[in-house]
Protein backbone atom coordinates (compact mmCIF):
# COMPACT_ATOMS: atom_id res chain seq x y z
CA UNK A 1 -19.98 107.32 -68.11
CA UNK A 2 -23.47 108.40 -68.32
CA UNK A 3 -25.62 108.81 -71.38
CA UNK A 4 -27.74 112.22 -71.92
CA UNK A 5 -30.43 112.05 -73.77
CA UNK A 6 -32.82 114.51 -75.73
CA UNK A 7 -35.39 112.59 -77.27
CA UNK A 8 -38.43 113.98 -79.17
CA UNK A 9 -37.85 117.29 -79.68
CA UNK A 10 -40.06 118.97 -81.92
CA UNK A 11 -39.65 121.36 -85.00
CA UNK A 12 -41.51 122.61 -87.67
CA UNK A 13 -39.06 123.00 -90.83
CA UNK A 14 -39.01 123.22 -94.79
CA UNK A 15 -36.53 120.34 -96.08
CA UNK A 16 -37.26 118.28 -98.76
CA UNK A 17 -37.19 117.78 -101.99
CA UNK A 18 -40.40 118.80 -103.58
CA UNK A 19 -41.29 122.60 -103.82
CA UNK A 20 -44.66 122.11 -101.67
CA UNK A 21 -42.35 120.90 -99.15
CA UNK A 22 -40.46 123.99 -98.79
CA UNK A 23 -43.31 126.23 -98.89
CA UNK A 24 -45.88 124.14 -96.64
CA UNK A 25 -43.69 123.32 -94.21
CA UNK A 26 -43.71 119.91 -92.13
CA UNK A 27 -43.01 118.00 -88.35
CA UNK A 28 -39.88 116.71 -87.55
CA UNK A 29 -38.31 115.00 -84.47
CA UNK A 30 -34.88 114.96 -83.34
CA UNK A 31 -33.45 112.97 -80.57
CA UNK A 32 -29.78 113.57 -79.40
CA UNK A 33 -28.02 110.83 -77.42
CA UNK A 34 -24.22 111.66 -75.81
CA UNK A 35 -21.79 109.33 -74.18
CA UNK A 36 -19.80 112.09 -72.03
CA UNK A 37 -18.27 111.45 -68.11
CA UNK A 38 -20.39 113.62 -66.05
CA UNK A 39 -18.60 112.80 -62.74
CA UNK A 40 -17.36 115.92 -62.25
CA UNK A 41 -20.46 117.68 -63.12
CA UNK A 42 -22.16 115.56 -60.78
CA UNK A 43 -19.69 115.51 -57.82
CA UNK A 44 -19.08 119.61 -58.11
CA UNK A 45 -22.54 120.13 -59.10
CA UNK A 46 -21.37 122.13 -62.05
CA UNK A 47 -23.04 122.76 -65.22
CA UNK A 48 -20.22 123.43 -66.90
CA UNK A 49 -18.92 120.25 -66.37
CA UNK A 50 -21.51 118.63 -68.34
CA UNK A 51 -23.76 118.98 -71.63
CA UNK A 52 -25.89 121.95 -71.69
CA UNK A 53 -29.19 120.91 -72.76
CA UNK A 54 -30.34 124.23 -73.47
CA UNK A 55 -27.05 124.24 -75.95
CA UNK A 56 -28.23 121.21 -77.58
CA UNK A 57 -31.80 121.93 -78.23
CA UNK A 58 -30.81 125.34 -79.38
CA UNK A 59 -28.27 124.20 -82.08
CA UNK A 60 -31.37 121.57 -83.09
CA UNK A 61 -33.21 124.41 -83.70
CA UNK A 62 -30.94 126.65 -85.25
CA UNK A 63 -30.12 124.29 -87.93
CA UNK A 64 -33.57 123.34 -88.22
CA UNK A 65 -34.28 126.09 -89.78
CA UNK A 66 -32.09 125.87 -92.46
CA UNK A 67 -34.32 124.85 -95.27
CA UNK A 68 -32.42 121.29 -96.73
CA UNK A 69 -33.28 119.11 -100.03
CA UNK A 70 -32.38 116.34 -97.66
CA UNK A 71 -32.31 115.27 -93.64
CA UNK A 72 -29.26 113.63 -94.21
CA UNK A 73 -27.82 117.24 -94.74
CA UNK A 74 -29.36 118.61 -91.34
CA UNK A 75 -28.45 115.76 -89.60
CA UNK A 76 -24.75 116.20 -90.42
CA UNK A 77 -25.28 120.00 -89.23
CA UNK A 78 -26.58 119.30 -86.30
CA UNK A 79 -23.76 116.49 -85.41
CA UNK A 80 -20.99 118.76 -86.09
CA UNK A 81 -22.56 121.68 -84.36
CA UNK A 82 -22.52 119.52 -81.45
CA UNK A 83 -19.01 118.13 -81.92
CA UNK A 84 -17.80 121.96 -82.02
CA UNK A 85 -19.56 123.47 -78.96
CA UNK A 86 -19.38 120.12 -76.43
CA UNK A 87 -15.92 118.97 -75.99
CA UNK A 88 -16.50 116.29 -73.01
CA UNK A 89 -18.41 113.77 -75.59
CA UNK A 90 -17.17 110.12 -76.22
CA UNK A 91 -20.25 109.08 -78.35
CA UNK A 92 -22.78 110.89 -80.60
CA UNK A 93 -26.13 109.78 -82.01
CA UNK A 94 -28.33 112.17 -83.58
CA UNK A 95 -31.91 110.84 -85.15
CA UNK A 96 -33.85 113.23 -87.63
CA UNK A 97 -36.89 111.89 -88.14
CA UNK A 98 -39.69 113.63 -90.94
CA UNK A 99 -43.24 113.00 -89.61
CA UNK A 100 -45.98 112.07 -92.66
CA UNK A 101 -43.35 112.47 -95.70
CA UNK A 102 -45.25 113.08 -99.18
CA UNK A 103 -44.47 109.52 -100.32
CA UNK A 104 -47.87 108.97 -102.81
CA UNK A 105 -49.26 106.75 -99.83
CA UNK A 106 -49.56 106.57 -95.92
CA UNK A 107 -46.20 106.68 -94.43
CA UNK A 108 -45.63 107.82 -90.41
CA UNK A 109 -42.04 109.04 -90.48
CA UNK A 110 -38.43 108.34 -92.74
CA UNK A 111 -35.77 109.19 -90.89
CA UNK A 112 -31.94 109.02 -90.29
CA UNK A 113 -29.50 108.04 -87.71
CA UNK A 114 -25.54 108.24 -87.65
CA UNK A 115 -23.46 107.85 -84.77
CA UNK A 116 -19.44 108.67 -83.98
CA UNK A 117 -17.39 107.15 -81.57
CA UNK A 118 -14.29 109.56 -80.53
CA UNK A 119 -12.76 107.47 -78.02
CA UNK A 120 -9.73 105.74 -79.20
CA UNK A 121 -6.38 105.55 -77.44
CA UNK A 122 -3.19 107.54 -77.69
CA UNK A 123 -0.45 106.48 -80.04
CA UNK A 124 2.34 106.97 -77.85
CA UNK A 125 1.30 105.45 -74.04
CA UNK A 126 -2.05 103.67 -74.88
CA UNK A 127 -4.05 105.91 -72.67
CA UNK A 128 -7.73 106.03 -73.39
CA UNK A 129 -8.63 109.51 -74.39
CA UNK A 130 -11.29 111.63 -76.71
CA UNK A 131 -10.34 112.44 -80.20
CA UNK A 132 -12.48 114.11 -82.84
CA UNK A 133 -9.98 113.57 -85.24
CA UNK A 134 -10.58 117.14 -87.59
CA UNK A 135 -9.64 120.55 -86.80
CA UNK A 136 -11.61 121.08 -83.84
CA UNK A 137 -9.73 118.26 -81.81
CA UNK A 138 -7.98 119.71 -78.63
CA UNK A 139 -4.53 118.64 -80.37
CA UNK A 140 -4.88 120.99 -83.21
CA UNK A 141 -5.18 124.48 -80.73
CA UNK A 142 -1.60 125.77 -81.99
CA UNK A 143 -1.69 128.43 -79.14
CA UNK A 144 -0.40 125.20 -76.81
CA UNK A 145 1.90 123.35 -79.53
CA UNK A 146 3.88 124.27 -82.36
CA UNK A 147 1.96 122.77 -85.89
CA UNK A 148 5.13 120.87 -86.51
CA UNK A 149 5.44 119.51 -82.79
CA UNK A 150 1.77 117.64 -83.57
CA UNK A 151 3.25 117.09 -86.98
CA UNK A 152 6.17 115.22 -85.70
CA UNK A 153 4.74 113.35 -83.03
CA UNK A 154 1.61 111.84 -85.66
CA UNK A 155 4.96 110.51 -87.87
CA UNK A 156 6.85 108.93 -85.18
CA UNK A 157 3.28 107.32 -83.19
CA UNK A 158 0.76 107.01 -86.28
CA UNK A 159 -2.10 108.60 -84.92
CA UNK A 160 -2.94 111.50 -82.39
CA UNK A 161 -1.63 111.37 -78.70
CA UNK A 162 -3.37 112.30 -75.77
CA UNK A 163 -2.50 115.67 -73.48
CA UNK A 164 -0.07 114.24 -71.28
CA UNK A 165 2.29 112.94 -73.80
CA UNK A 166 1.85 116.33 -76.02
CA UNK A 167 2.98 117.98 -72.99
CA UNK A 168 5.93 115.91 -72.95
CA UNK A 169 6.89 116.83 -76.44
CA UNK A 170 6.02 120.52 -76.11
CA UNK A 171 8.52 120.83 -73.47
């Protein structure tokens, strides 16, 4: 397991609350932190084996831009940008910090952190495995296995099963 790291990265935006904020503008920092096995990446020397940084800073900055009331709102953005485009991750932490907020005295930054663990273990053989757990898991990609197939298998095993034992199921 290795942990990749973008920390710092820099945007001008218009979030908040207050109208001023929105029209003036303000500094914000945003550091991304994923869990992901890079072995492969590192042993092939394959970039598509890994996290893209380039991806990463770019959906930062796309959702950035989105004027938000609140960071908690671009925070969640960002999170489930990442979740949708990088499908090797075990672990996410995404910090949005707002530089100098207009809080009626001196204040350096307020920000917000949340973090998602999507390593859990297969209902049916206990297998470690990575499962986002919302409709852009692996398991839900109906062109592999029949809805009711995944439907079936959740009843009988409680929870979501890794590849191997779907495979089993889907014949």
């Amino acid at each position: 397991m290795a942990v990749i790291a973008l920390e710092g990265m820099k945007f001008f935006a218009h979030h908040g609350v207050y109208e001023e904020e929105r029209i003036l503008g303000g500094e914000y920092l945003v550091d991304v932190y994923i869990v992901a096995d890079t072995g492969a990446a590192a042993a092939e020397d394959d970039l598509n084996k890994t996290v893209n940084y380039e991806l990463i800073h770019t959906i930062c900055d796309i959702e950035m831009g989105k004027a938000s009331d609140l960071i908690e709102n671009v925070l969640e953005r960002i999170m489930m940008r990442i979740k949708e485009n990088v499908n090797i991750i075990q672990q996410l932490t995404v910090k949005v910090t707002k530089l100098n907020p207009p809080l009626g005295g001196t204040v350096a930054s307020a920000s917000i952190e949340s973090a998602f663990n999507f390593t859990t273990r297969c209902g049916r053989c206990n297998k470690g495995m990575v499962c986002y757990g919302d409709t852009s898991c692996w398991c839900n990609d109906f062109r592999i296995v029949h809805p009711r197939t995944t439907e079936l298998v959740a009843e009988e095993h409680g929870s979501c099963v890794c590849p191997q034992c779907l495979d089993y199921y889907a014949g």
